[in-house]
Protein backbone atom coordinates (compact mmCIF):
# COMPACT_ATOMS: atom_id res chain seq x y z
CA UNK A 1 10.58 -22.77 -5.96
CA UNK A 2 6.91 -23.05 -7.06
CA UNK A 3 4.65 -20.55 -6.43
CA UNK A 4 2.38 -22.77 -4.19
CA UNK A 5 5.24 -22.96 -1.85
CA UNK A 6 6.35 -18.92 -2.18
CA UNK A 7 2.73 -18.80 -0.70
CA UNK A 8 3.04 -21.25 1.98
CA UNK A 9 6.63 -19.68 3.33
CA UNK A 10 4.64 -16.02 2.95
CA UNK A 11 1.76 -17.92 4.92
CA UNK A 12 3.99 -18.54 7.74
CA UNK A 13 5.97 -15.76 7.87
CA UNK A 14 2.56 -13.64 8.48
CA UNK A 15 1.61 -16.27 10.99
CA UNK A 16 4.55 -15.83 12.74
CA UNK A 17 4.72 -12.10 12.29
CA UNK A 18 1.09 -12.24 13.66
CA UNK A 19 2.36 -14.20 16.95
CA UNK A 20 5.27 -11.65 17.61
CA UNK A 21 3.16 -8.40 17.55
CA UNK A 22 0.74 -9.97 19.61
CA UNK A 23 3.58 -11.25 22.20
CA UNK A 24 5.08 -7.68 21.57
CA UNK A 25 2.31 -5.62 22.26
CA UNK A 26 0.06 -7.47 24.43
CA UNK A 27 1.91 -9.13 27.26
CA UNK A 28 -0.77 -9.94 29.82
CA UNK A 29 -2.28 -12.44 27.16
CA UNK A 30 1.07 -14.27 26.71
CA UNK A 31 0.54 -18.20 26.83
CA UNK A 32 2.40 -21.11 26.50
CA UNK A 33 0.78 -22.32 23.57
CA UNK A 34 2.07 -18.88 21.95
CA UNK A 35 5.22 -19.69 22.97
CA UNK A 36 5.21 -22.81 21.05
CA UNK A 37 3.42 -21.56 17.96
CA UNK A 38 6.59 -19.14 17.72
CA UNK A 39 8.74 -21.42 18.10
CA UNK A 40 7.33 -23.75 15.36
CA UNK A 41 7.14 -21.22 12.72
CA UNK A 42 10.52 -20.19 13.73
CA UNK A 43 11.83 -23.86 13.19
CA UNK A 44 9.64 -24.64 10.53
CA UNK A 45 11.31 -21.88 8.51
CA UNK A 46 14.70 -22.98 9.02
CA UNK A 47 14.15 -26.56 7.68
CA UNK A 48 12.47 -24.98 4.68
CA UNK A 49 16.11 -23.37 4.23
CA UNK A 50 17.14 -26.21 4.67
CA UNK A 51 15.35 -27.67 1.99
CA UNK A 52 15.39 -25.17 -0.24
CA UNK A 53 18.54 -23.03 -1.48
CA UNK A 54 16.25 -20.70 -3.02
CA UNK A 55 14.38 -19.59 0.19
CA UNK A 56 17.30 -17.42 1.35
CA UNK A 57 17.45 -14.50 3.39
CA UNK A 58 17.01 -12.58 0.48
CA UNK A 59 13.65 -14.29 -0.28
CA UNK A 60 12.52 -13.52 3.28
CA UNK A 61 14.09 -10.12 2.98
CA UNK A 62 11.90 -9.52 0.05
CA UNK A 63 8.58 -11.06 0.77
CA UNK A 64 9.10 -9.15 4.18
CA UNK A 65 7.45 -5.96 4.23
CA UNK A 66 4.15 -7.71 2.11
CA UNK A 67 4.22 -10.23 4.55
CA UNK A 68 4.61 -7.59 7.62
CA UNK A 69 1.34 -5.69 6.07
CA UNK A 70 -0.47 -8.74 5.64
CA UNK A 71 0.02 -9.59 9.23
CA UNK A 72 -0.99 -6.17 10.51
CA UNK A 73 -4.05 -6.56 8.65
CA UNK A 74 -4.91 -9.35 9.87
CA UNK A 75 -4.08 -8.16 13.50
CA UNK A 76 -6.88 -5.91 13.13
CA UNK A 77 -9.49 -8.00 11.51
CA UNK A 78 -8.74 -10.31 14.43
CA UNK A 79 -9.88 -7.11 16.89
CA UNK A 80 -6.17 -6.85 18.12
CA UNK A 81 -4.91 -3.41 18.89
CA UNK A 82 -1.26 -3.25 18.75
């Protein structure tokens, strides 16, 4: 796997990481459309495992914790409080 497209997988894994803390923690602003962006990222990363043996659960397991960071930052440049 390139390193263009570790990027994009990390890219979406904050995105969606980003969509479940704010679903998590702020329930009166749930939406539909948040509802669908989760469930986009969510499919979007399975057919990347799909199409790629090498982005396996240990991939994700890996890039996790970066990713999880990356998405609390940007939870709080976005003026979210979780």
């Amino acid at each position: 796997m390139s390193a263009a497209q570790k990027r994009s997988i990390e890219s979406q894994l904050i995105r969606l990481m980003l969509h479940i803390l704010k679903w998590n923690y702020q329930p009166d602003k749930r939406s539909t459309s948040e509802v669908r962006t989760i469930s986009n990222a969510r499919l979007e990363m399975e057919r990347w495992q799909e199409e790629k043996p090498s982005l396996n659960d240990e991939f994700i397991k890996d890039s996790w914790e970066k990713c999880f960071k990356y998405a609390i930052k940007g939870s709080k440049s976005r003026n979210e409080s979780f």
